[in-house]
Protein backbone atom coordinates (compact mmCIF):
# COMPACT_ATOMS: atom_id res chain seq x y z
CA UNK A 1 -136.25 82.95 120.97
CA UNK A 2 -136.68 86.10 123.12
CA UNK A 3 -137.60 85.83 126.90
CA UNK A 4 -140.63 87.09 128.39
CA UNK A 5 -140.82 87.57 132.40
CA UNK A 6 -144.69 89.12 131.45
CA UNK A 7 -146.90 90.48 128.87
CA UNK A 8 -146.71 94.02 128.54
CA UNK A 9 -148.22 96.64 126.35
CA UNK A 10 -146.95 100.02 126.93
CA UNK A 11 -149.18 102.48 128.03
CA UNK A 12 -147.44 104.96 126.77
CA UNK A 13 -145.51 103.63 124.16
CA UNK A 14 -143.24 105.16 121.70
CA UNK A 15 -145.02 106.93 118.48
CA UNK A 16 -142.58 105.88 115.89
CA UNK A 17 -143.14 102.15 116.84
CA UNK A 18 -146.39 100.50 116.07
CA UNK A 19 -146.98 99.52 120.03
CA UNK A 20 -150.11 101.33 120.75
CA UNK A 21 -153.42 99.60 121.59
CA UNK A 22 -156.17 99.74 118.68
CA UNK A 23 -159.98 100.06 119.07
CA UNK A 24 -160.29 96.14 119.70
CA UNK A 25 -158.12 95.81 122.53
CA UNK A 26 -160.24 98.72 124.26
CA UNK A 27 -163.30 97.21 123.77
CA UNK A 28 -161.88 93.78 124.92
CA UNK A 29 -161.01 95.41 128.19
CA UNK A 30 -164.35 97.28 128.49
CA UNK A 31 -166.21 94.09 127.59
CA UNK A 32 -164.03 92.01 130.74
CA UNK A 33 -164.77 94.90 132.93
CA UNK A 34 -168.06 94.66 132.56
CA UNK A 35 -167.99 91.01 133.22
CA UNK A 36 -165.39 91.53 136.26
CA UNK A 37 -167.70 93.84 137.91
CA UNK A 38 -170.75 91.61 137.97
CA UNK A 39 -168.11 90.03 140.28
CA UNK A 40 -169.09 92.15 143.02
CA UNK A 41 -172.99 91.16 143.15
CA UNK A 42 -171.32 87.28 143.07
CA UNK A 43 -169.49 88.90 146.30
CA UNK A 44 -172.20 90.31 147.66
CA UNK A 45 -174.07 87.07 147.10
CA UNK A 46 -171.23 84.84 149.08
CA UNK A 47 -171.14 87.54 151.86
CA UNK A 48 -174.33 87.81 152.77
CA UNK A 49 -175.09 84.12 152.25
CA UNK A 50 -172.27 83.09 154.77
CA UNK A 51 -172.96 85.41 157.73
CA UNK A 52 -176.30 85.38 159.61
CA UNK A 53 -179.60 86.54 158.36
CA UNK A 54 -179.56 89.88 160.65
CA UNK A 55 -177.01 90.98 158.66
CA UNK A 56 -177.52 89.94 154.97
CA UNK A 57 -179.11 93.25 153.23
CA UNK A 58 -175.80 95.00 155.21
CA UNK A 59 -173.01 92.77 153.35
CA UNK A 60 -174.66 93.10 150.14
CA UNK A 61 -174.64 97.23 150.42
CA UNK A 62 -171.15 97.39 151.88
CA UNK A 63 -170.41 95.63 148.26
CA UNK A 64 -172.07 98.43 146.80
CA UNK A 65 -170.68 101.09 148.64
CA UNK A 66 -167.19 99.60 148.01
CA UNK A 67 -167.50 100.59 144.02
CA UNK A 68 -168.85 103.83 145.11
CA UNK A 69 -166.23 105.27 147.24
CA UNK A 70 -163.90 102.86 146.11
CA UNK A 71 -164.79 103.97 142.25
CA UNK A 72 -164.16 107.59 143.23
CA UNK A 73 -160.71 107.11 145.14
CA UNK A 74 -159.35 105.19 142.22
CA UNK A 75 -161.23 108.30 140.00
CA UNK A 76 -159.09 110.91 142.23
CA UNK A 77 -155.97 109.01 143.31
CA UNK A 78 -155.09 105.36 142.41
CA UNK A 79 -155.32 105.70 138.88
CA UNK A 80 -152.85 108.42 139.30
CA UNK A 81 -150.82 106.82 141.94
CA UNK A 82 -150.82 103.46 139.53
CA UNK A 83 -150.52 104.99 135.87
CA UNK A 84 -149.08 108.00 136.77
CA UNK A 85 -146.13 109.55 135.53
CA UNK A 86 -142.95 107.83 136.51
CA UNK A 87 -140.56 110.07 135.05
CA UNK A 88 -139.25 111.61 138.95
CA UNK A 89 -137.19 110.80 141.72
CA UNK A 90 -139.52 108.19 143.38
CA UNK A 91 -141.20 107.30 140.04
CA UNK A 92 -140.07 103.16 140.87
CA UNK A 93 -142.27 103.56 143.85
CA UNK A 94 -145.24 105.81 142.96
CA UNK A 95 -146.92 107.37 139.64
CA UNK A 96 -147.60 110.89 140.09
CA UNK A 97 -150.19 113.19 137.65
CA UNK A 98 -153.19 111.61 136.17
CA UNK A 99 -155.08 112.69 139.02
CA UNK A 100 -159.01 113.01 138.24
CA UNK A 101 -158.90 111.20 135.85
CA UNK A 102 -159.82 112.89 132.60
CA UNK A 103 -158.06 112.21 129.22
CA UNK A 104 -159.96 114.82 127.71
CA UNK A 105 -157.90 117.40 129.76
CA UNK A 106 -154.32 115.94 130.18
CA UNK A 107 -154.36 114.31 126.85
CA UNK A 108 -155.25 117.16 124.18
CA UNK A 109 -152.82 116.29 121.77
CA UNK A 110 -153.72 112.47 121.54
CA UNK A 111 -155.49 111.08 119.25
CA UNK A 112 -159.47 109.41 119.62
CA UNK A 113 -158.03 106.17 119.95
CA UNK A 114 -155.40 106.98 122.62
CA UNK A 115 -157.98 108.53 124.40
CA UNK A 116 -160.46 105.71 124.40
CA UNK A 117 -157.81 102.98 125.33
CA UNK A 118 -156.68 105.59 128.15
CA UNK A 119 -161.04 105.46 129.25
CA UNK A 120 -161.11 101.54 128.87
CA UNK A 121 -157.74 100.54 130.72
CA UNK A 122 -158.99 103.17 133.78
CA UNK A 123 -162.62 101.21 134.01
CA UNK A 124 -160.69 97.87 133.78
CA UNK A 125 -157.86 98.34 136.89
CA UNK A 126 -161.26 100.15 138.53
CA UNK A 127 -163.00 97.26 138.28
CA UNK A 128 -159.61 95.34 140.16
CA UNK A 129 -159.71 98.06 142.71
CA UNK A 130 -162.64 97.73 143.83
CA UNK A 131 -161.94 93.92 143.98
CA UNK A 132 -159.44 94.67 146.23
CA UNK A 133 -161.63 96.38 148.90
CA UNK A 134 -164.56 93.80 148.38
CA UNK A 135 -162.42 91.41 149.80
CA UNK A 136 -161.21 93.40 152.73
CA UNK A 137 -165.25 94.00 153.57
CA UNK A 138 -165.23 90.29 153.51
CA UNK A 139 -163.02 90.16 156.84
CA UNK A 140 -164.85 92.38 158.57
CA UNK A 141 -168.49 91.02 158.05
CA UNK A 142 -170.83 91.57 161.17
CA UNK A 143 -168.91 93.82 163.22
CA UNK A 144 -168.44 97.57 161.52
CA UNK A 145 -169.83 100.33 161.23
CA UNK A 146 -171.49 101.08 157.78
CA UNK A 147 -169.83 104.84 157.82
CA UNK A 148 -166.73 103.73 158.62
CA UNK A 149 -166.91 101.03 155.72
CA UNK A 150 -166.96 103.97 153.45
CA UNK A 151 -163.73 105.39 154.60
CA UNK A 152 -162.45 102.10 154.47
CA UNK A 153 -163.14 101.00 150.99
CA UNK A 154 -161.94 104.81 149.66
CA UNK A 155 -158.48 104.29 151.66
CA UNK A 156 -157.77 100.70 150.59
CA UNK A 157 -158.46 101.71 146.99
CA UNK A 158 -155.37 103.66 147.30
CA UNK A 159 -153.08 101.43 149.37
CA UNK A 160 -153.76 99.00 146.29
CA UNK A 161 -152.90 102.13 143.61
CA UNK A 162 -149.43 102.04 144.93
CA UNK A 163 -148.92 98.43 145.39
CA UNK A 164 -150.37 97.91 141.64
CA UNK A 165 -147.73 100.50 140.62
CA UNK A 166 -145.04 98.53 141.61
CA UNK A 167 -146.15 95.29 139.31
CA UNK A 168 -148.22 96.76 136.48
CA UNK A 169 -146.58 100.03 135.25
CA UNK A 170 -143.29 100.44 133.11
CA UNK A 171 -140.99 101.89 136.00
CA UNK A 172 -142.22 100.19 138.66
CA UNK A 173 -139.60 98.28 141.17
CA UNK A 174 -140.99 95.16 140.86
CA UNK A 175 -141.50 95.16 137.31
CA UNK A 176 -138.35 96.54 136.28
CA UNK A 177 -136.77 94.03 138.36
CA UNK A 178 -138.71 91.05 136.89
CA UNK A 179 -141.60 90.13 139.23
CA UNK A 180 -143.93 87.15 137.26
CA UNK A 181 -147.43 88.38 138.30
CA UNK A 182 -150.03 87.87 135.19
CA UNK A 183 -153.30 88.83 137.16
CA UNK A 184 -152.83 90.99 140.45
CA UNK A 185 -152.22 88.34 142.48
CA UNK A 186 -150.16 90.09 144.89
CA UNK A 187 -151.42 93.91 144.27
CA UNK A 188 -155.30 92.47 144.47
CA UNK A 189 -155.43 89.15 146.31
CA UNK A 190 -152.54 89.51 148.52
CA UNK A 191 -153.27 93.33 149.46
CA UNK A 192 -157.18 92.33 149.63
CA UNK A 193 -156.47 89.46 151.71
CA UNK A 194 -153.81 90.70 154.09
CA UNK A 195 -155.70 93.69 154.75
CA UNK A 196 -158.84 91.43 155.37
CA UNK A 197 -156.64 89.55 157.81
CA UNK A 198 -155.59 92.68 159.64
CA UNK A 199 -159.35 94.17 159.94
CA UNK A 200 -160.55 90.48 161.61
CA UNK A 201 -157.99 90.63 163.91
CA UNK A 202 -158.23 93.82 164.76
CA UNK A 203 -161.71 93.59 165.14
CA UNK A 204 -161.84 90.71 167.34
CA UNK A 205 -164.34 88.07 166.99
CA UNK A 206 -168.08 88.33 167.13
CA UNK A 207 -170.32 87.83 169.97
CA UNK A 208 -169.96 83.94 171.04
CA UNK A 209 -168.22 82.94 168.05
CA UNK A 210 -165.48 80.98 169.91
CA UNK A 211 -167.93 80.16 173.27
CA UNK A 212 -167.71 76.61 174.23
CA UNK A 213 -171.26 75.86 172.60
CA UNK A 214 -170.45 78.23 170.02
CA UNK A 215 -171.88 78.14 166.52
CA UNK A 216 -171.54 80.19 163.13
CA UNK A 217 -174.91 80.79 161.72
CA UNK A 218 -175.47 81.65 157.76
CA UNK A 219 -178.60 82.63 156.24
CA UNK A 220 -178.71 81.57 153.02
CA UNK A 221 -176.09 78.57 151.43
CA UNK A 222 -177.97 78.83 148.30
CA UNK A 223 -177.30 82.20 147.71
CA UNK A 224 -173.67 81.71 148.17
CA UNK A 225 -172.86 79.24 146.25
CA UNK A 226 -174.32 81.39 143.42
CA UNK A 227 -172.74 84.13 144.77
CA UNK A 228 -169.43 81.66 143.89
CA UNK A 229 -170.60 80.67 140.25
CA UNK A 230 -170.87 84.22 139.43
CA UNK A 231 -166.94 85.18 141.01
CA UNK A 232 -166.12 81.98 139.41
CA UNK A 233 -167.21 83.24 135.66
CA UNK A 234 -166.21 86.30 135.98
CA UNK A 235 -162.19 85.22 136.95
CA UNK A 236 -162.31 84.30 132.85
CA UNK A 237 -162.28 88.08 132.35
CA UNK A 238 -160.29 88.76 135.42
CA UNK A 239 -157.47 86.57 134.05
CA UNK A 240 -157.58 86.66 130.67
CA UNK A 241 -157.74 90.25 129.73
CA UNK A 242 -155.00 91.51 132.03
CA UNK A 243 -152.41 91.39 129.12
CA UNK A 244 -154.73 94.26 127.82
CA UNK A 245 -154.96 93.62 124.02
CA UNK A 246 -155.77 90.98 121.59
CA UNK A 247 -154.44 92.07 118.67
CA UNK A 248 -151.00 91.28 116.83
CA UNK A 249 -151.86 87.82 117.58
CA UNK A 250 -151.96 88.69 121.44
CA UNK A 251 -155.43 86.92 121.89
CA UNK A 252 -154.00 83.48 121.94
CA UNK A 253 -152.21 84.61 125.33
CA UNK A 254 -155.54 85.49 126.53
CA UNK A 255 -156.77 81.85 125.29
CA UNK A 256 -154.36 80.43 126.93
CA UNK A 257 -154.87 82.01 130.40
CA UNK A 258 -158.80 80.96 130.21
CA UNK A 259 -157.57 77.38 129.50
CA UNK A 260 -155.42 77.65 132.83
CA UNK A 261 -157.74 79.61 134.97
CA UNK A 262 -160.63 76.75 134.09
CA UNK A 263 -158.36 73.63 134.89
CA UNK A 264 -157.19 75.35 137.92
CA UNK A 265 -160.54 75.80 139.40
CA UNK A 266 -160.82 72.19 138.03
CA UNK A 267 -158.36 70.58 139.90
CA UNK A 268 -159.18 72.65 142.76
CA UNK A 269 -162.87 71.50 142.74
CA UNK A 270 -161.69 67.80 142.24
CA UNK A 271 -159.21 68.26 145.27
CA UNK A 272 -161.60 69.83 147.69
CA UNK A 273 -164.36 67.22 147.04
CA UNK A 274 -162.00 64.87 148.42
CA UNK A 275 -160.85 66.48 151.50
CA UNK A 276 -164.07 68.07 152.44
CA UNK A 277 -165.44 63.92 152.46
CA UNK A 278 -162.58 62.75 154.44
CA UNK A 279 -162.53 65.35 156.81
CA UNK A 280 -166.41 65.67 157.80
CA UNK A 281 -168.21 63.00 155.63
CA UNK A 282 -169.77 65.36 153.99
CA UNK A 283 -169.51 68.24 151.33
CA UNK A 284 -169.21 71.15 153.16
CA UNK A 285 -170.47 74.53 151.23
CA UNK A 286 -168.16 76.60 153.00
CA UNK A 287 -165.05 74.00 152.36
CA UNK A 288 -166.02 73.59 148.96
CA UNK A 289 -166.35 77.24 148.10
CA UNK A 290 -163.42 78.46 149.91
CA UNK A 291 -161.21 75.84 148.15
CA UNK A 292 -162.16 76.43 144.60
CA UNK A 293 -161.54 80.26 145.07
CA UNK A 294 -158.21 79.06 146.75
CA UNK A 295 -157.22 77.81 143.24
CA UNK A 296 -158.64 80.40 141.22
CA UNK A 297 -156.57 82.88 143.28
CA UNK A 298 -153.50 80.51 142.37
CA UNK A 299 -153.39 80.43 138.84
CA UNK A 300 -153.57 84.57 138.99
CA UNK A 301 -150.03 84.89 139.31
CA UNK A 302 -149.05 82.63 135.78
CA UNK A 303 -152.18 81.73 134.27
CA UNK A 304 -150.38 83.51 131.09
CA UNK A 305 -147.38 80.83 131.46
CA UNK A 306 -148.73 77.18 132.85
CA UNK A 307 -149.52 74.85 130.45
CA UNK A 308 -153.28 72.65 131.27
CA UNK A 309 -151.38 69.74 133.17
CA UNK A 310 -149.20 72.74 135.13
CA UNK A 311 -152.46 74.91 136.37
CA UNK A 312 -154.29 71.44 137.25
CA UNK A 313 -151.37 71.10 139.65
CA UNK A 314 -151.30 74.91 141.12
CA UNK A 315 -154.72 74.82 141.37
CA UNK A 316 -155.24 71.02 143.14
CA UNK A 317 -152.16 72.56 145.57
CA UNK A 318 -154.03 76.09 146.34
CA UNK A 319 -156.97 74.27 147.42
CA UNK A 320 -155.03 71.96 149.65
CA UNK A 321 -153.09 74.44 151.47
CA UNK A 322 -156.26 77.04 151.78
CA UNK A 323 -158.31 74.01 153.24
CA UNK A 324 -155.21 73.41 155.63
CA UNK A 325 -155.40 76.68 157.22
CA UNK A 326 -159.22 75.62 158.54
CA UNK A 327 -157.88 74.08 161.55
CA UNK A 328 -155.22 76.68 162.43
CA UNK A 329 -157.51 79.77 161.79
CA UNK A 330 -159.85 77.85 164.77
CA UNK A 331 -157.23 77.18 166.74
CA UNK A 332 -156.12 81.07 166.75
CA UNK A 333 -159.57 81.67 167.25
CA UNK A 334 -159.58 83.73 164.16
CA UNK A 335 -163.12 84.85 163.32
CA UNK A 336 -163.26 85.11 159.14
CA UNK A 337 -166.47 84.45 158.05
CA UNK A 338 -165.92 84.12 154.64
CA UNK A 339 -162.58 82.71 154.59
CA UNK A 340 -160.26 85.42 153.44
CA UNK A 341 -157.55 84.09 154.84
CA UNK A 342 -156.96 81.00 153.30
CA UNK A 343 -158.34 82.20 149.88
CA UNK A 344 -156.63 85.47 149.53
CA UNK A 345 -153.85 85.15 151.98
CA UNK A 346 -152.72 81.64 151.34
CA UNK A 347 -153.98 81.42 147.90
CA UNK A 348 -152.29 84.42 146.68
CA UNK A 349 -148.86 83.26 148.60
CA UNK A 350 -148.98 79.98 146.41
CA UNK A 351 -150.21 82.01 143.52
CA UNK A 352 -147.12 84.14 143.64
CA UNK A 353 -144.33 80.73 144.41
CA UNK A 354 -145.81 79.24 142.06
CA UNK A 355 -144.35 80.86 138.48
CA UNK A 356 -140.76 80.57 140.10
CA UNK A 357 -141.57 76.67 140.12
CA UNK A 358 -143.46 76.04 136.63
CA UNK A 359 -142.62 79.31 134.61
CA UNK A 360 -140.86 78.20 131.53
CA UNK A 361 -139.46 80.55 128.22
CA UNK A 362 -141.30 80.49 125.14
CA UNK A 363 -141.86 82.66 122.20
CA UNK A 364 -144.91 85.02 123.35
CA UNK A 365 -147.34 86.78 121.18
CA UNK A 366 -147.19 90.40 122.48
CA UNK A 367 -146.96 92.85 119.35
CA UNK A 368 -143.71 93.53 117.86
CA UNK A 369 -140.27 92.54 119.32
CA UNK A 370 -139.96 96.26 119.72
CA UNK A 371 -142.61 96.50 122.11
CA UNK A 372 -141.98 93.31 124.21
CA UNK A 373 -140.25 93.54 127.38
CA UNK A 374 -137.57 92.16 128.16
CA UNK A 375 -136.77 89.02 130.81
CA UNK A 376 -132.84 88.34 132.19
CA UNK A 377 -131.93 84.92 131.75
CA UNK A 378 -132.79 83.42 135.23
CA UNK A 379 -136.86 84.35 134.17
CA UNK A 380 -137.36 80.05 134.06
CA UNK A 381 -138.56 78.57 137.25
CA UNK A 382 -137.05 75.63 138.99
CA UNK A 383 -138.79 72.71 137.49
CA UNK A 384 -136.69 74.25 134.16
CA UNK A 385 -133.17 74.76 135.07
CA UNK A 386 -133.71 78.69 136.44
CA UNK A 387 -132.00 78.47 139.56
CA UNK A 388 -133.31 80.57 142.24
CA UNK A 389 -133.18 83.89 141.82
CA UNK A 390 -137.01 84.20 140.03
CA UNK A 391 -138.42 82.26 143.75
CA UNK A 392 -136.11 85.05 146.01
CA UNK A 393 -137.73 87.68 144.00
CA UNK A 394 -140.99 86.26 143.97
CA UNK A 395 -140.85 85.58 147.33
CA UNK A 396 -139.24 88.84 148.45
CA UNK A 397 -142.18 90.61 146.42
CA UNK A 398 -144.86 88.70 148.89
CA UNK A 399 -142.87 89.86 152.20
CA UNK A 400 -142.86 93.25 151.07
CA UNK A 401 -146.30 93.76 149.63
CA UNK A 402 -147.87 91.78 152.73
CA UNK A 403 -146.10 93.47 154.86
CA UNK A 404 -147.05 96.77 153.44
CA UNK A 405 -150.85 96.09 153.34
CA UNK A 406 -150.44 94.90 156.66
CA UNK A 407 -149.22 98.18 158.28
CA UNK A 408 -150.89 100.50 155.82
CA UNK A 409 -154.61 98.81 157.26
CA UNK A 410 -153.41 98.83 160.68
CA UNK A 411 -153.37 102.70 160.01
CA UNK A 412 -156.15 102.78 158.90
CA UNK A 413 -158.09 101.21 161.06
CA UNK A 414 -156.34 102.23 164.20
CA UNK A 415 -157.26 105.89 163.05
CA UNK A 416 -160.58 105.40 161.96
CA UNK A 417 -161.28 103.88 165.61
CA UNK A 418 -160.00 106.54 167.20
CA UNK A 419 -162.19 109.12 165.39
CA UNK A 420 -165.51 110.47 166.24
CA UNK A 421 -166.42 108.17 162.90
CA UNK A 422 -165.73 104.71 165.23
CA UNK A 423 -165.19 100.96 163.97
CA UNK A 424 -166.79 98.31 165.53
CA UNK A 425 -170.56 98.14 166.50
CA UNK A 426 -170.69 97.62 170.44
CA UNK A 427 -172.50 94.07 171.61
CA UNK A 428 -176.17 94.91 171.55
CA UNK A 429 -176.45 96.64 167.80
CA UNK A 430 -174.56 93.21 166.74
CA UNK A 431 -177.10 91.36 168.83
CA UNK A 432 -180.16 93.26 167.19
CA UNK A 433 -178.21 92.92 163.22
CA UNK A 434 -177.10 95.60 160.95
CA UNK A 435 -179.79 95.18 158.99
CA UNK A 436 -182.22 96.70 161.92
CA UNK A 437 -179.87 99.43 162.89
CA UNK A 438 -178.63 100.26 159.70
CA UNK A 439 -181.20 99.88 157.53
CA UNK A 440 -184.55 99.95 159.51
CA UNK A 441 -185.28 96.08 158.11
CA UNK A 442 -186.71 94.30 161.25
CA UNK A 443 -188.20 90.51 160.95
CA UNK A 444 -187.08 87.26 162.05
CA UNK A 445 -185.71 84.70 159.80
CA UNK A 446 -187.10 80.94 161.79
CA UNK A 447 -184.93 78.16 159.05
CA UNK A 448 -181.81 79.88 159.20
CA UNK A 449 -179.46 77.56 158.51
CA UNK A 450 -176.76 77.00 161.87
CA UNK A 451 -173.37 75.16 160.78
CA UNK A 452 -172.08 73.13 163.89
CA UNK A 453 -168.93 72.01 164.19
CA UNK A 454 -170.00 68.21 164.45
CA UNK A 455 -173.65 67.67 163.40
CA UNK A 456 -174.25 64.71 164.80
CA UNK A 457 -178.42 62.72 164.71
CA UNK A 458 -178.91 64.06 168.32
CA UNK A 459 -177.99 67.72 167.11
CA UNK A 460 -180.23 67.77 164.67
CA UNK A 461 -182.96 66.02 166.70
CA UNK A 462 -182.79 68.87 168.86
CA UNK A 463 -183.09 71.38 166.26
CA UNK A 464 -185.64 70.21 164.53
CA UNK A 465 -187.89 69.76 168.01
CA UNK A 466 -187.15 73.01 168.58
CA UNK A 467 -188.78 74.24 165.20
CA UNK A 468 -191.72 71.67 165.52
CA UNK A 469 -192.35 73.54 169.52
CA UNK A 470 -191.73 76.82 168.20
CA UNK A 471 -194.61 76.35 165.13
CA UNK A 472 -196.60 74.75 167.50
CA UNK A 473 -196.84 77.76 169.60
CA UNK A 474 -197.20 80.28 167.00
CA UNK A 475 -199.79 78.46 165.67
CA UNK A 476 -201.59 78.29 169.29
CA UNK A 477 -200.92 82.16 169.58
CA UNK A 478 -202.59 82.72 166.09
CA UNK A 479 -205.74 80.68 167.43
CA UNK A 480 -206.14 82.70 170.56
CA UNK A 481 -205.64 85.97 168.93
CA UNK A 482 -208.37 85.21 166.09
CA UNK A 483 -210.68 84.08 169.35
CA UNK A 484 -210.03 87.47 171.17
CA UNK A 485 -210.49 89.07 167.99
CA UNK A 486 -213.86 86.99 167.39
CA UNK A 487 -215.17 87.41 170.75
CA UNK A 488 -214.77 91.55 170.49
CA UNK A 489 -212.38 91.82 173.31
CA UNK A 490 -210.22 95.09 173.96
CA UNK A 491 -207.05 93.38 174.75
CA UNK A 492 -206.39 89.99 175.40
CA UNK A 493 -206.59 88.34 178.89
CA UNK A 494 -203.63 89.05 181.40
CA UNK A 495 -202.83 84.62 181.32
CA UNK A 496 -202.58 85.02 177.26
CA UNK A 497 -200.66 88.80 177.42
CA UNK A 498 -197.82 86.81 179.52
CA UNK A 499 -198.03 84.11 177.28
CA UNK A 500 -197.76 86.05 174.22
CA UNK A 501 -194.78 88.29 175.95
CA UNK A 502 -193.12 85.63 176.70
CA UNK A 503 -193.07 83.61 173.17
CA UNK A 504 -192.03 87.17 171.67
CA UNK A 505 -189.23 87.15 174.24
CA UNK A 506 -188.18 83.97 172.58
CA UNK A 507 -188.75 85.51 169.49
């Protein structure tokens, strides 16, 4: 029985062995791409339905704008950077060629089919690119610039290129040296989430977010929830295509991840449900979302390894630990609105422990022998007599990759802030909403929902009176400006202008 540290399909394999990728494994990866970037309106969705209504229509176009310059730096650079050839003095570390992407002219004595896997493997690590700087846009909801988004998202795309380099291709460090990562969980989540981490903080929190009457306003929990159900279907393609092929019988290890990535979010769910009651005697939407993404980002790193009882476990763990951080990311005072840190920080942490516990050798369906690559013997996790050298390496992978996200988008931002581009709206355009100043959308959204930290009867007494006043009123403005409007008047008397000043003041 030969041992398998992780599927792997050459991408450029050997011509005199029957290792190449047929016409069925591209479309399989075009059809998951297509279903992994319907991700990003499911992103958009959560954004914009976590953060307050003045700033909705601005998280769903920084999603938007994070495929378009994202799209074109992994076009130029990180396919390059990732894919690239390895064949030089730093080739562990970086790919180099491939840039502008375009088989047609690097490629002109490959065949159709070479050239159309070569098109459907660059949309498909696009589509986790882009991922990868959705996420980061996640940390820093409410409080950047729109133009300096764009710069953002393009740079990130390539801080991921080289971090994916070092887990996906042939000669990359990582690989070569074993790492267990079926997914991205570390060169997606983990760069996506550290990154995120680094832009909040950097950032600082928004206006009154940590005052001592504080609250964190969303406009829509409706729309993120289904903003969740659509990330949530989509993580079937996200896991279960990334061993690239289905055929030679290498479908069944794509099977097999869907199996894991559905019990994960499964035990996740069931695990969340219950802590989200005890805690607050109720069933949060933020708690329950953040959770079940906690264990969908778990059972990234192995979903091509656990058995059902196995990703039931690492995803009911994920979920604990990401619900865990709650309390210390408010006790830092750490303003993440859509909880990037414990669903891509500590999720993807877990995600990558977790193979060096439950990984065990088995015979893998992944072409011919020829083609396979090869584990050392210590590829078995704990729980199956491995020792631990797979958890030093797995762990030593997470200190290094976090570590370089970390000071790559310190960079990065600490540059951009410095430029004549600028960072972070001042206090009044975050007052007035991005949507006003960066789109021209003005209006006033009265049932926006308000999350308190304790709703208690009194709280909610006191907003609802509120409402009931504030229709009251602009129901008595609407009367007296159809009876000046009856009566023929110019303008309104001076008592009613005051009046009416004052309840748009409110306003």
């Amino acid at each position: 029985m030969m041992n398998h540290s992780q599927p792997t399909v050459r991408m450029k394999p050997d011509k005199q062995l029957d290792c190449n990728l047929s016409q069925d494994d591209g479309v399989w990866m075009m059809a998951s791409s297509f279903i992994i970037f319907t991700m990003t309106a499911g992103f958009g969705l959560l954004e914009s339905g976590r953060v307050s209504a003045k700033d909705e229509v601005n998280c769903m176009v920084k999603n938007v704008f994070d495929v378009i310059f994202g799209g074109l730096a992994y076009w130029m650079f990180g396919y390059g950077l990732t894919f690239g050839d390895s064949k030089h003095q730093f080739g562990r570390y970086f790919g180099f060629g491939d840039f502008f992407f375009d088989p047609e002219r690097v490629s002109d004595d490959d065949s159709t089919d070479e050239k159309g896997i070569s098109y459907s493997l660059f949309i498909f690590q696009m589509s986790f690119a882009t991922t990868t700087s959705t996420i980061v846009s996640a940390g820093m909801s409410e409080r950047i610039h729109l133009k300096s988004h764009c710069f953002i998202s393009f740079f990130i795309t390539i801080v991921h290129s080289v971090a994916g380099h070092w887990v996906w291709d042939q000669e990359g460090i990582f690989r070569t040296m074993g790492v267990v990562d079926s997914a991205g969980c570390s060169a997606v989540h983990l760069v996506g989430g550290v990154s995120g981490l680094v832009a909040t903080l950097y950032l600082t929190p928004r206006r009154n977010r940590f005052a001592k009457n504080g609250i964190r306003t969303v406009s829509d929990p409706t729309k993120a929830i289904l903003g969740f159900l659509m990330i949530w279907w989509g993580w079937l393609a996200f896991n279960t295509s990334s061993n690239y092929a289905v055929t030679h019988g290498q479908w069944t290890e794509g099977m097999r991840s869907a199996v894991g990535t559905i019990l994960a979010s499964a035990g996740g769910g069931v695990v969340t449900v219950v802590i989200t009651r005890m805690a607050t005697k109720k069933i949060q939407m933020d708690m329950l979302i953040d959770g079940m993404l906690a264990s969908l980002v778990a059972s990234t790193g192995g979903c091509l390894y656990f058995t059902p009882w196995q990703a039931t476990l690492v995803g009911a763990i994920g979920s604990s630990l990401a619900l865990a951080a709650y309390p210390v990311t408010e006790w830092l005072k750490i303003d993440d609105p859509v909880g990037v840190f414990p669903v891509h920080v500590v999720g993807s942490i877990w995600g990558m422990i977790a193979p060096a516990i439950f990984v065990k050798r088995r015979q893998m369906n992944f072409g011919p022998p020829e083609c396979n690559y090869q584990a050392n013997e210590e590829a078995n996790g704990l729980l199956y007599g491995g020792g631990f050298q797979l958890l030093f390496l797995q762990a030593f992978v997470v200190f290094v990759i976090a570590t370089y996200s970390a000071i790559c988008s310190f960079i990065i931002l600490f540059l951009i802030h410095h430029s004549p581009i600028g960072l972070r709206v001042d206090k009044y355009q975050e007052e007035l909403g991005a949507d006003l100043i960066e789109h021209g959308l003005a209006g006033v959204n009265v049932m926006a929902y308000t999350l308190e930290k304790k709703l208690d009867t009194k709280t909610l007494s006191s907003v609802l009176m509120i409402i009931v006043r504030w229709r009251a009123k602009a129901k008595l403005g609407a009367i007296r400006r159809k009876q000046v409007h009856d009566s023929g008047l110019v303008s309104p008397k001076p008592t009613e202008n005051v009046e009416m000043n004052v309840i748009h003041r409110r306003h």
